[in-house]
C-alpha atoms as a PDB file:
ATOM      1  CA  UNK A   1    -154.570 171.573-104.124  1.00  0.00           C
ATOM      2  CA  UNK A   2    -151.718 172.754-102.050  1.00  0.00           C
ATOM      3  CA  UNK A   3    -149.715 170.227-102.925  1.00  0.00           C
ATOM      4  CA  UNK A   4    -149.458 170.797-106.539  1.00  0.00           C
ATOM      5  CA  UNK A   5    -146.610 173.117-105.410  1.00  0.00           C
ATOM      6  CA  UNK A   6    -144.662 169.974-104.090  1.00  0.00           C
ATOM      7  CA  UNK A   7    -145.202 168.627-107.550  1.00  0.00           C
ATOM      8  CA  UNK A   8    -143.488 171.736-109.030  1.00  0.00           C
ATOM      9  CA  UNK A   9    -140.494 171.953-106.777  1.00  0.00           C
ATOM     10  CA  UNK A  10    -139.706 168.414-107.426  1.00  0.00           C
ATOM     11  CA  UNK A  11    -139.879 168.650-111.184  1.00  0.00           C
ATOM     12  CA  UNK A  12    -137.463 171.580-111.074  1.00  0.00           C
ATOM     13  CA  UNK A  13    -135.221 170.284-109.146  1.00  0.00           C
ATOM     14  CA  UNK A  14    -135.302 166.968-111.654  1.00  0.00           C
ATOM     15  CA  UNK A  15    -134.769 169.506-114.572  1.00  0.00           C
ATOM     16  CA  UNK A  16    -132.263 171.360-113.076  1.00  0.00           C
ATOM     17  CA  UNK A  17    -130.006 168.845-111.612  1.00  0.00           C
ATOM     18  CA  UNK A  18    -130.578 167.187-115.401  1.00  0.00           C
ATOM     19  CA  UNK A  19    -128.532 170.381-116.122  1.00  0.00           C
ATOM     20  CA  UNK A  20    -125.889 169.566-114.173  1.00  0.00           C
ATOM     21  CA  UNK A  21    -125.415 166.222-115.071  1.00  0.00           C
ATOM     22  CA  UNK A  22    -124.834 167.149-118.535  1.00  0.00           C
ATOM     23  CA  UNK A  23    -121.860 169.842-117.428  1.00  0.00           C
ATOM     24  CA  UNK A  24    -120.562 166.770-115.558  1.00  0.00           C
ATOM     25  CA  UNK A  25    -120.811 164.090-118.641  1.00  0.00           C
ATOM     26  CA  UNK A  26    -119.599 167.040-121.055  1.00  0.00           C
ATOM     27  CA  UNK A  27    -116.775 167.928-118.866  1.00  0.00           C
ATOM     28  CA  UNK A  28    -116.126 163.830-118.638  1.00  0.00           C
ATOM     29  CA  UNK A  29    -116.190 163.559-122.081  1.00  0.00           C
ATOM     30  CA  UNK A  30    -113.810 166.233-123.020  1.00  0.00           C
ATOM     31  CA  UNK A  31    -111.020 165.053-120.237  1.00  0.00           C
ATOM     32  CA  UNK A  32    -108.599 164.430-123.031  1.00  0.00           C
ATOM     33  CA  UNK A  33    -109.252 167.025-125.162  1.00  0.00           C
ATOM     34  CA  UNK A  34    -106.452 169.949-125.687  1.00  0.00           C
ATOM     35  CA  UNK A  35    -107.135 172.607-124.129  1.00  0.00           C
ATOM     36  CA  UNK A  36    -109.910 172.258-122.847  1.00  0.00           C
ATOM     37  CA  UNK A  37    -111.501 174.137-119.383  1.00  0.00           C
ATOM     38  CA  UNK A  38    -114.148 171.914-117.463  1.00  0.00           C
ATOM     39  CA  UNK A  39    -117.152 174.120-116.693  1.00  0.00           C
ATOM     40  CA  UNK A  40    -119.308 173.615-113.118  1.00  0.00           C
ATOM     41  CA  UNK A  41    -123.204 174.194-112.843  1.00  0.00           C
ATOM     42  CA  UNK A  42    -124.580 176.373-109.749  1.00  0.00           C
ATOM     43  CA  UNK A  43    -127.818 176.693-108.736  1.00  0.00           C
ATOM     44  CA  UNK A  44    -129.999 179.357-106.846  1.00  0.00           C
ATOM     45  CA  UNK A  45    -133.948 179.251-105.434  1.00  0.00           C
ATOM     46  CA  UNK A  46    -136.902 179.997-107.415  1.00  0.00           C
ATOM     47  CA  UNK A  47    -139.397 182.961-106.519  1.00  0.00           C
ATOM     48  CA  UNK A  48    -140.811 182.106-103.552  1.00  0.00           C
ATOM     49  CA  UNK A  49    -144.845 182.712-102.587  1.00  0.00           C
ATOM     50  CA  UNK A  50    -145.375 184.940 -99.790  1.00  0.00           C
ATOM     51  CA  UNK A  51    -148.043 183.918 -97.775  1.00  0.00           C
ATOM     52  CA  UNK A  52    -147.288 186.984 -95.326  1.00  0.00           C
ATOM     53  CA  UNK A  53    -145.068 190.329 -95.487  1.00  0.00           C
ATOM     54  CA  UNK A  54    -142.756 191.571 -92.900  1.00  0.00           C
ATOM     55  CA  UNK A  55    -143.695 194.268 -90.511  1.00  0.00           C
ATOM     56  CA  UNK A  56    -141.508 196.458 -88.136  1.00  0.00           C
ATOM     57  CA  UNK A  57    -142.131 196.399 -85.001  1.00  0.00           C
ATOM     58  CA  UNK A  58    -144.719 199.340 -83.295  1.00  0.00           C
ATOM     59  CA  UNK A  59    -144.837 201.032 -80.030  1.00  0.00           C
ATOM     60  CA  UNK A  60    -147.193 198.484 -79.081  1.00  0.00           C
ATOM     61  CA  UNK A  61    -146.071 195.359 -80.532  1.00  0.00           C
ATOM     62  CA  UNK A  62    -143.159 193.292 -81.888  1.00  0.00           C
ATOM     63  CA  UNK A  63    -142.372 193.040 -85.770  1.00  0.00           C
ATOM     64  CA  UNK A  64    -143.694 190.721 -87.984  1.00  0.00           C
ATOM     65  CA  UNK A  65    -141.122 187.965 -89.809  1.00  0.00           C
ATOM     66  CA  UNK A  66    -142.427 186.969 -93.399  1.00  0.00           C
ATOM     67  CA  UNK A  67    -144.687 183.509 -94.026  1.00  0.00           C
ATOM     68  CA  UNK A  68    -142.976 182.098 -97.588  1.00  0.00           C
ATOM     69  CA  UNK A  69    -142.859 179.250 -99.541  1.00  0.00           C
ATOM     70  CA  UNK A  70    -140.521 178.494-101.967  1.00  0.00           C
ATOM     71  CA  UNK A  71    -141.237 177.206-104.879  1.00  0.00           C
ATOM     72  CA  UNK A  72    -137.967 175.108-106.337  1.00  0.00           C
ATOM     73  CA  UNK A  73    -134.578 175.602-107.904  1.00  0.00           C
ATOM     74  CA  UNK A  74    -133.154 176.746-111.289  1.00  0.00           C
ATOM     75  CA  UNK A  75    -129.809 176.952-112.921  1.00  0.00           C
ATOM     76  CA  UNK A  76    -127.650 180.351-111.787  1.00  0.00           C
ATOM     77  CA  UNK A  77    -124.999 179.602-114.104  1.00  0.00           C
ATOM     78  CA  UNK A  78    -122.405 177.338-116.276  1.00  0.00           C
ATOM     79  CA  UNK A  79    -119.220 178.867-115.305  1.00  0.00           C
ATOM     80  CA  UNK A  80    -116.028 177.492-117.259  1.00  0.00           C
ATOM     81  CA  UNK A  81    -112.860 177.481-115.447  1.00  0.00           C
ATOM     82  CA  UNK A  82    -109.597 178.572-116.497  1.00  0.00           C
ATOM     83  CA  UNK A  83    -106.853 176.883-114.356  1.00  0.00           C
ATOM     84  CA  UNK A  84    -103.863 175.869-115.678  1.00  0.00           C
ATOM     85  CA  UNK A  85    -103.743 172.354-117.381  1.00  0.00           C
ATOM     86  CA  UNK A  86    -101.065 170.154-117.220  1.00  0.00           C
ATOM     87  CA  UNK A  87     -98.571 170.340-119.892  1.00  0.00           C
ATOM     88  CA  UNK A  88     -97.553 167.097-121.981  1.00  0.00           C
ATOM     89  CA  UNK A  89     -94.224 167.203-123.846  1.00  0.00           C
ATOM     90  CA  UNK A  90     -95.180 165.802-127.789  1.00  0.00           C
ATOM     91  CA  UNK A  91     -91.927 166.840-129.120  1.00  0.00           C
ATOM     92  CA  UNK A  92     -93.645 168.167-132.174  1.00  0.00           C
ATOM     93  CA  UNK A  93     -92.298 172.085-133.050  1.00  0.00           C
ATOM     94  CA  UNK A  94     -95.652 173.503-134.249  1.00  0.00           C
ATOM     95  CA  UNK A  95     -97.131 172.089-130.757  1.00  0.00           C
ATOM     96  CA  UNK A  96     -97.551 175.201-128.358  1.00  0.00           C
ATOM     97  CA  UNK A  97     -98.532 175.539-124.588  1.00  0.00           C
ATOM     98  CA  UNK A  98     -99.344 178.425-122.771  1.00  0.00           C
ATOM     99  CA  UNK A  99     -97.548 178.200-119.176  1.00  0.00           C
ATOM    100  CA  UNK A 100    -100.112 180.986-117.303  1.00  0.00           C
ATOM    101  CA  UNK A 101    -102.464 183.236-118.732  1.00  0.00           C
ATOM    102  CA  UNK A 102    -103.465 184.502-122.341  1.00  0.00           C
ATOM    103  CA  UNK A 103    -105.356 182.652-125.202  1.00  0.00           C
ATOM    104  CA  UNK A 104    -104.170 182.372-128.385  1.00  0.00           C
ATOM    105  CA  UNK A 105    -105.510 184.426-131.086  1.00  0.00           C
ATOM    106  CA  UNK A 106    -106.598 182.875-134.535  1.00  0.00           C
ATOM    107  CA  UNK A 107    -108.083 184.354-137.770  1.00  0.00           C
ATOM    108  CA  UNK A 108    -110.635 182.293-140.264  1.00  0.00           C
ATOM    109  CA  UNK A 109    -109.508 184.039-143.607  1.00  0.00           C
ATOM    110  CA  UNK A 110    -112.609 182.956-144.951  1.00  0.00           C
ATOM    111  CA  UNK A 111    -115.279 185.796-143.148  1.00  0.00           C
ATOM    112  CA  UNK A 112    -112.496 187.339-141.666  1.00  0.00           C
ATOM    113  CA  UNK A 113    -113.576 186.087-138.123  1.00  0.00           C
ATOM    114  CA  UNK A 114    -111.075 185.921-134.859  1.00  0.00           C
ATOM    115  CA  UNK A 115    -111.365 183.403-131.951  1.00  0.00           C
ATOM    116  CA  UNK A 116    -109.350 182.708-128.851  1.00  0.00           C
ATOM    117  CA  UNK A 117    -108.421 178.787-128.060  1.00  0.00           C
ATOM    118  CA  UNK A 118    -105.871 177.688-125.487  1.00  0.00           C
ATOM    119  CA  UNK A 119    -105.241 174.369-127.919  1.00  0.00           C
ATOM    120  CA  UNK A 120    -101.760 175.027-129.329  1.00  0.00           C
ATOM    121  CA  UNK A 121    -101.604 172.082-131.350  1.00  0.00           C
ATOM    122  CA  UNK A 122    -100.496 173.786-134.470  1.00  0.00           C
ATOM    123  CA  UNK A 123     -99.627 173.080-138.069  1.00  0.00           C
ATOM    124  CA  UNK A 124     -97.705 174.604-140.763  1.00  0.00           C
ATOM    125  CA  UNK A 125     -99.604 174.611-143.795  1.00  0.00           C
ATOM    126  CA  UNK A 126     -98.929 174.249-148.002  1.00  0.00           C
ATOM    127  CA  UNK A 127     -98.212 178.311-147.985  1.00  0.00           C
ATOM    128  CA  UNK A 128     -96.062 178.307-144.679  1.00  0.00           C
ATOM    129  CA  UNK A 129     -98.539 179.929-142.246  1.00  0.00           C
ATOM    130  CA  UNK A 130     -99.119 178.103-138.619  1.00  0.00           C
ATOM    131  CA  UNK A 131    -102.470 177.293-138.555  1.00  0.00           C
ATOM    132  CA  UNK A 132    -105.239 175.313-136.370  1.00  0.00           C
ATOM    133  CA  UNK A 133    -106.518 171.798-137.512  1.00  0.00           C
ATOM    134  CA  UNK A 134    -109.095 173.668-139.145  1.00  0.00           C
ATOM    135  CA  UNK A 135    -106.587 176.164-140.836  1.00  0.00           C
ATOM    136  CA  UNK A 136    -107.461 179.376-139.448  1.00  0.00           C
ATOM    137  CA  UNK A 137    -104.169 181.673-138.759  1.00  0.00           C
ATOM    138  CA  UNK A 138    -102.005 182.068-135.616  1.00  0.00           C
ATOM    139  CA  UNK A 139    -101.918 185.393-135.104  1.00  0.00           C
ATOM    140  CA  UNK A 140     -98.630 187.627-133.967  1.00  0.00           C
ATOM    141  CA  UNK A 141     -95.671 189.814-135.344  1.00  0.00           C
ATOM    142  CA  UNK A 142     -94.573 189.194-138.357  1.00  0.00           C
ATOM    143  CA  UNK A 143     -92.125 190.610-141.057  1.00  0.00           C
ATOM    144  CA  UNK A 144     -89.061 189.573-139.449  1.00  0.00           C
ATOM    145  CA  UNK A 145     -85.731 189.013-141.477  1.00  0.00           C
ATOM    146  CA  UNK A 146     -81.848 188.724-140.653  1.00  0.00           C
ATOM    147  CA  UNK A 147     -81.379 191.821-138.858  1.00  0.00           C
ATOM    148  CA  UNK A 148     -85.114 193.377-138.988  1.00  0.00           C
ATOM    149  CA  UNK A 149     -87.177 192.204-135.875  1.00  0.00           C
ATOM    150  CA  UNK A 150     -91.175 191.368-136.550  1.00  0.00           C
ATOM    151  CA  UNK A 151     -92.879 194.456-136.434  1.00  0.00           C
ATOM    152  CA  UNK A 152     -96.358 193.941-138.632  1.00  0.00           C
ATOM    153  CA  UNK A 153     -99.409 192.129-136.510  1.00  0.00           C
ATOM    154  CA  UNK A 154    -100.222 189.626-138.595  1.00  0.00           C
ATOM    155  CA  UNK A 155    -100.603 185.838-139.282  1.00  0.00           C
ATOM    156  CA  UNK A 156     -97.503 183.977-138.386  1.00  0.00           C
ATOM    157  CA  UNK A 157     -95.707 182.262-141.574  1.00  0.00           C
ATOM    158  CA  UNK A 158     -92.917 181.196-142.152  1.00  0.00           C
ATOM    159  CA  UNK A 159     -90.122 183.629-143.839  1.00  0.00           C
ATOM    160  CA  UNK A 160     -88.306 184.447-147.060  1.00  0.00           C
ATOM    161  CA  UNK A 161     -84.981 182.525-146.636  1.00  0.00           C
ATOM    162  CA  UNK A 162     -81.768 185.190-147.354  1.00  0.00           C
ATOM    163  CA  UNK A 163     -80.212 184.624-150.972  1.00  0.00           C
ATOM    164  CA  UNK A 164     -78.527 181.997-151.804  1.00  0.00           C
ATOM    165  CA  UNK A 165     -79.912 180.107-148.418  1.00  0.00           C
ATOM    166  CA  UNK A 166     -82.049 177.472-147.629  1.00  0.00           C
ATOM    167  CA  UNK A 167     -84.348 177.277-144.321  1.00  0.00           C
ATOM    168  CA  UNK A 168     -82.749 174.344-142.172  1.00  0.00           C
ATOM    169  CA  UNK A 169     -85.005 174.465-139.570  1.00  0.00           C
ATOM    170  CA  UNK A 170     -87.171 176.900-136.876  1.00  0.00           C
ATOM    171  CA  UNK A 171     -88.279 176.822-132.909  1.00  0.00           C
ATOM    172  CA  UNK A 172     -89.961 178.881-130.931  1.00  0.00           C
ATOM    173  CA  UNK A 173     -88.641 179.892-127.623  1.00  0.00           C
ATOM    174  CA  UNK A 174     -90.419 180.644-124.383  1.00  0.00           C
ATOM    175  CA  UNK A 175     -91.416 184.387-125.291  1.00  0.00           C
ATOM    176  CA  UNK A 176     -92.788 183.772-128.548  1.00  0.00           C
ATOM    177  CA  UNK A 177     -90.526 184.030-130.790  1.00  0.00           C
ATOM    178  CA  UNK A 178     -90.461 181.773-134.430  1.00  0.00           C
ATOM    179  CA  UNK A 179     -86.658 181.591-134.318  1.00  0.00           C
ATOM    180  CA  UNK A 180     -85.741 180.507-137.765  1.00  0.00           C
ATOM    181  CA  UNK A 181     -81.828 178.897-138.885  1.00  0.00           C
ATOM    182  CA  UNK A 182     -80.452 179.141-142.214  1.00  0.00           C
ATOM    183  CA  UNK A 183     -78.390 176.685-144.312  1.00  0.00           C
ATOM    184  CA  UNK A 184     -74.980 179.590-144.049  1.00  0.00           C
ATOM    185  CA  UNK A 185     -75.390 178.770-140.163  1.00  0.00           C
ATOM    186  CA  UNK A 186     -77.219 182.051-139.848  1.00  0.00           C
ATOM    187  CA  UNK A 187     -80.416 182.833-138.101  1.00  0.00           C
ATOM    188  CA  UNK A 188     -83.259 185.461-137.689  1.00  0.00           C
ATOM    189  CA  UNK A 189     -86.156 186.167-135.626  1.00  0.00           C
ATOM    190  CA  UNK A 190     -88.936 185.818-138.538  1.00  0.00           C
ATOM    191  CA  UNK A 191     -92.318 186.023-135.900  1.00  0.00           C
ATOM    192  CA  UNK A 192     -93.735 186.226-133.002  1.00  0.00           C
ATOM    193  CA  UNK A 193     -96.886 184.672-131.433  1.00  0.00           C
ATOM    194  CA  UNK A 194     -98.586 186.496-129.123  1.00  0.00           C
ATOM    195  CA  UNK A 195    -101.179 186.175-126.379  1.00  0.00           C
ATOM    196  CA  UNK A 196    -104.736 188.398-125.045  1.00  0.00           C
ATOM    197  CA  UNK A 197    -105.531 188.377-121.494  1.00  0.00           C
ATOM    198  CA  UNK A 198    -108.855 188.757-120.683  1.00  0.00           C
ATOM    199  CA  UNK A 199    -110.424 190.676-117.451  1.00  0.00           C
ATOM    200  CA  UNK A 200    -112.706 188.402-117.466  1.00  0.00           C
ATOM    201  CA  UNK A 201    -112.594 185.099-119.535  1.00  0.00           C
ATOM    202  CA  UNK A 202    -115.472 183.337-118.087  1.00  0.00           C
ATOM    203  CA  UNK A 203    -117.369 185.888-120.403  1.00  0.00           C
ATOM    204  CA  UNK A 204    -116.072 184.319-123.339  1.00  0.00           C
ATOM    205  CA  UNK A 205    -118.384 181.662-125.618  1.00  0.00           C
ATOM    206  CA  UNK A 206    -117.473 177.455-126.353  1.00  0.00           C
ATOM    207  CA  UNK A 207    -117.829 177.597-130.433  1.00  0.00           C
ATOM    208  CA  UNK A 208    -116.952 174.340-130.353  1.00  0.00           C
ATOM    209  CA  UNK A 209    -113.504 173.588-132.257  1.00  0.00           C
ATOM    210  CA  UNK A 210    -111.346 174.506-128.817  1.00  0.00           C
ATOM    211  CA  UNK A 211    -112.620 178.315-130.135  1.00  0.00           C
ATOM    212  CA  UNK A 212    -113.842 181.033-128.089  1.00  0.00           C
ATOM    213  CA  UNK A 213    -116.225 183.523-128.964  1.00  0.00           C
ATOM    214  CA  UNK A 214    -117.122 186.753-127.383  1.00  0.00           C
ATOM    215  CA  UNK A 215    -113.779 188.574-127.264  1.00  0.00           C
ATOM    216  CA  UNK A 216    -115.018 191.597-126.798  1.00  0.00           C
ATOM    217  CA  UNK A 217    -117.260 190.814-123.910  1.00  0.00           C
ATOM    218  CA  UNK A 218    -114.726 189.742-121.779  1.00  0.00           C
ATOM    219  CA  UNK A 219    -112.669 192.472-121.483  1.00  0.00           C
ATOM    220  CA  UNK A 220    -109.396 192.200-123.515  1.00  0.00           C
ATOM    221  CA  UNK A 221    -106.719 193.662-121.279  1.00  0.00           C
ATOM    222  CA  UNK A 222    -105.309 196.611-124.044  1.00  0.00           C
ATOM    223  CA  UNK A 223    -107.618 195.890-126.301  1.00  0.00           C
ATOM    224  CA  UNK A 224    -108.599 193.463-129.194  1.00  0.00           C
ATOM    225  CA  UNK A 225    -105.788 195.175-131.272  1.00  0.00           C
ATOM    226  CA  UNK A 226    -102.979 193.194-130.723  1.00  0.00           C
ATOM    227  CA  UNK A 227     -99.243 194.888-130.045  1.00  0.00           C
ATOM    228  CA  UNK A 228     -95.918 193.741-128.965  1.00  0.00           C
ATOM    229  CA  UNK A 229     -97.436 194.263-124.985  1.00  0.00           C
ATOM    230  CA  UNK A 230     -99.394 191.014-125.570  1.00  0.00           C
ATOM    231  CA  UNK A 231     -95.629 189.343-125.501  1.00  0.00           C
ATOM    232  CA  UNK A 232     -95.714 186.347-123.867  1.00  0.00           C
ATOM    233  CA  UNK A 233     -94.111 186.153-120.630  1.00  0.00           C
ATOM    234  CA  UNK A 234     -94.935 190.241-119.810  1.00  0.00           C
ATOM    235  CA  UNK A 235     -97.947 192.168-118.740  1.00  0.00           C
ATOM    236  CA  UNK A 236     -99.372 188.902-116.666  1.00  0.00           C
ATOM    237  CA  UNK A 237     -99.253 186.811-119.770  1.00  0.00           C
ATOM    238  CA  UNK A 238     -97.554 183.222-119.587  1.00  0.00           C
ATOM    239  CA  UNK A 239     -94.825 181.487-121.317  1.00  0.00           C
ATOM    240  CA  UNK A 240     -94.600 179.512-124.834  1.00  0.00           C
ATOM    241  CA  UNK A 241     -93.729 175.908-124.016  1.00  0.00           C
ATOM    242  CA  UNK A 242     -92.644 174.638-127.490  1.00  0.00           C
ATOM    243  CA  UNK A 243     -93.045 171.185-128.124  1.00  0.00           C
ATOM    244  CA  UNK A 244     -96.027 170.954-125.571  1.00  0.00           C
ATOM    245  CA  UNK A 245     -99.641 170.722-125.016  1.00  0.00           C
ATOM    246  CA  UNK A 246    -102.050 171.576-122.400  1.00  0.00           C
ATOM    247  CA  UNK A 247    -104.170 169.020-121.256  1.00  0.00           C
ATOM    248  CA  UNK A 248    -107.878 169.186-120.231  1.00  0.00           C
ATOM    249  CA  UNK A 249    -108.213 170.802-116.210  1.00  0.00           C
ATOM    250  CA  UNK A 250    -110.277 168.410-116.078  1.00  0.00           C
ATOM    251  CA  UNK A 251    -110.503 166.118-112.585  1.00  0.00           C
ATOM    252  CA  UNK A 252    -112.157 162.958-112.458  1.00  0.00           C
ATOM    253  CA  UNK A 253    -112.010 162.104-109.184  1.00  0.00           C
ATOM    254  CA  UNK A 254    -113.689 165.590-108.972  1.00  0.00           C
ATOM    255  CA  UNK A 255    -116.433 164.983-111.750  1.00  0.00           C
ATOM    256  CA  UNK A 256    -117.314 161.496-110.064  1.00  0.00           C
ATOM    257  CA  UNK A 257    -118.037 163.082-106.384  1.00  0.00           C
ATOM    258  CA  UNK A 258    -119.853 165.964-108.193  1.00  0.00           C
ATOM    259  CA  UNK A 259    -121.761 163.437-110.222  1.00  0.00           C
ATOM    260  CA  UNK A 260    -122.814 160.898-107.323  1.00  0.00           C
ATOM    261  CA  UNK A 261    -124.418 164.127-105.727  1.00  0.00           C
ATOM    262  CA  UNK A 262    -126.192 165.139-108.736  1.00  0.00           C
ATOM    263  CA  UNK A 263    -127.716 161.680-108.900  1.00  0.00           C
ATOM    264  CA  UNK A 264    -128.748 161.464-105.486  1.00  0.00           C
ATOM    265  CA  UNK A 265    -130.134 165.022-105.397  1.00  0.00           C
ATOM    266  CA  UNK A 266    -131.976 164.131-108.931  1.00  0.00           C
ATOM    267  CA  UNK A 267    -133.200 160.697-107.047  1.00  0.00           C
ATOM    268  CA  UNK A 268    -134.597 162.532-104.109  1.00  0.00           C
ATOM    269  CA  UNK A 269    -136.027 165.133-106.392  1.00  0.00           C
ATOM    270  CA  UNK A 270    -138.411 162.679-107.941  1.00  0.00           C
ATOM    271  CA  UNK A 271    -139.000 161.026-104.713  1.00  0.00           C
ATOM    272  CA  UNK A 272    -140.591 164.319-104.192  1.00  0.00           C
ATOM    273  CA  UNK A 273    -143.042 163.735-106.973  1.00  0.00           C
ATOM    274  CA  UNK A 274    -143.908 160.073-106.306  1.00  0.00           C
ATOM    275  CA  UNK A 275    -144.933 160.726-102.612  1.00  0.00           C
ATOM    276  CA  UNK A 276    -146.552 163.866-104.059  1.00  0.00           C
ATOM    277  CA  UNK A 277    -148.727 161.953-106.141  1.00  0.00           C
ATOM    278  CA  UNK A 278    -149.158 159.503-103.321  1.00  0.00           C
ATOM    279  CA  UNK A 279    -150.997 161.902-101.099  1.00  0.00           C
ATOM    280  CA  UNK A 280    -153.127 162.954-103.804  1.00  0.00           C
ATOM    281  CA  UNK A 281    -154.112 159.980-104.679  1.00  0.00           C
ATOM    282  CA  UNK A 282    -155.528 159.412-100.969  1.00  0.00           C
ATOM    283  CA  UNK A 283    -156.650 163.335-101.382  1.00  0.00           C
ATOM    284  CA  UNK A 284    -158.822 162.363-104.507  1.00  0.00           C
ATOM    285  CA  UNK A 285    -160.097 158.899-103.239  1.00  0.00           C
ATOM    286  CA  UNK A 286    -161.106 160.296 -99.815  1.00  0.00           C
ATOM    287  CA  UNK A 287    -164.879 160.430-101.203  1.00  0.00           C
ATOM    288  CA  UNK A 288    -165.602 156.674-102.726  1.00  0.00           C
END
């Protein structure tokens, strides 16, 4: 029966806008988490059948357009996007935002494994290295002492105070640096975090964790090999905000107009079916 195709663009469209209402509830759900970059759903038409080519047109005749019919929707893509978040003050040293582009680059010492996150809510750990909630390493220059600027790419930790010293306290300003002061009233540039840009970040993969995978595939502007040109604030990367966090990019008022739509356009979808069946039902009982 003809109509069996009705049956099968209605039940892709249910599937597919089922799709998009879980990028909608997962982008809901994550609107207060740090960091994080809501994702949309986009959708393009299945193969259609072609009932009849196209033709160009002859000395004796006009062309020919094609006879198709289509035969649903399915899911293009889940594209993440990377606009800026808002940036909350939490007065906390270790917290870090990113004020424009560039991830943050983090080691797991255990297989040796390197992700980029744009959550910047950092801790100093028992052996003095700033670390994720999950401990893996900050990474940037390192090395630094009074009078030697960090050189060594590296995990960030804290430094060797000079003799007869104690550390008082450390910040980090707006290019990166892990400025550190000494009880003598002295001070010393011991770090510095830095940033990768990517050509194209949308390439990267969710790990979960505020972690990106993938590094590689999205095109890591220099390289993966990290230098003093992935300082913050040059070559189009953004700022350190110390004491700060970026919030989710996340819009609600957005993700509840996207979501009504997705609901109506899944309700009509299976309105599809039902009058579907309907007509086959009189189809089938047309011979009692």
């Amino acid at each position: 029966m003809s109509l069996i195709g009705t049956l099968t663009s209605g039940v892709s469209a249910m599937r597919t806008f089922t799709k998009g209402l879980e990028v909608i509830g997962n982008n809901i759900a994550n609107v207060n988490t740090t960091g994080y970059k809501g994702s949309s759903a986009t959708f393009e038409d299945s193969f259609s059948n072609t009932l009849r080519g196209s033709a160009p047109s002859s000395g004796a005749g006009s062309n020919l357009s094609a006879v198709q019919v289509g035969t649903g929707v399915k899911l293009a893509s889940i594209n993440p996007r990377f606009t800026q978040g808002a940036l909350s003050t939490t007065g906390v040293g270790t917290d870090l935002g990113v004020s424009g582009n560039g991830f943050f680059r983090v080691l797991n010492t255990v297989d040796n494994s390197e992700y980029a996150t744009r959550a910047g809510d950092f801790r100093l750990d028992d052996q003095g290295y700033l670390v994720t909630s999950k401990g893996y390493r900050v990474q940037g220059l390192t090395g630094g002492s009074p009078g030697t600027p960090p050189s060594a790419v590296g995990s960030i930790r804290l430094g060797t105070p000079p003799a007869g010293t104690q550390l008082q306290s450390f910040s980090f300003d707006r290019q990166g640096n892990m400025v550190e002061f000494y009880s003598d009233g002295s001070s010393a540039i011991t770090n510095r975090v830095l940033l990768q840009h990517f050509q194209d970040p949308t390439a990267l993969q969710r790990a979960g964790d505020n972690l990106f995978t993938g590094l590689s595939n999205a095109g890591p502007v220099g390289g993966l090999a990290l230098s003093a040109d992935n300082g913050p604030g040059a070559n189009g990367l953004g700022t350190i905000e110390a004491g700060t966090l970026e919030l989710s990019n996340v819009d609600l008022t957005e993700q509840f107009a996207n979501m009504i739509t997705a609901q109506r356009s899944f309700q009509a979808s299976s309105r599809i079916v039902t009058v579907s069946d309907a007509i086959l039902e009189e189809v089938v009982n047309l011979k009692r």
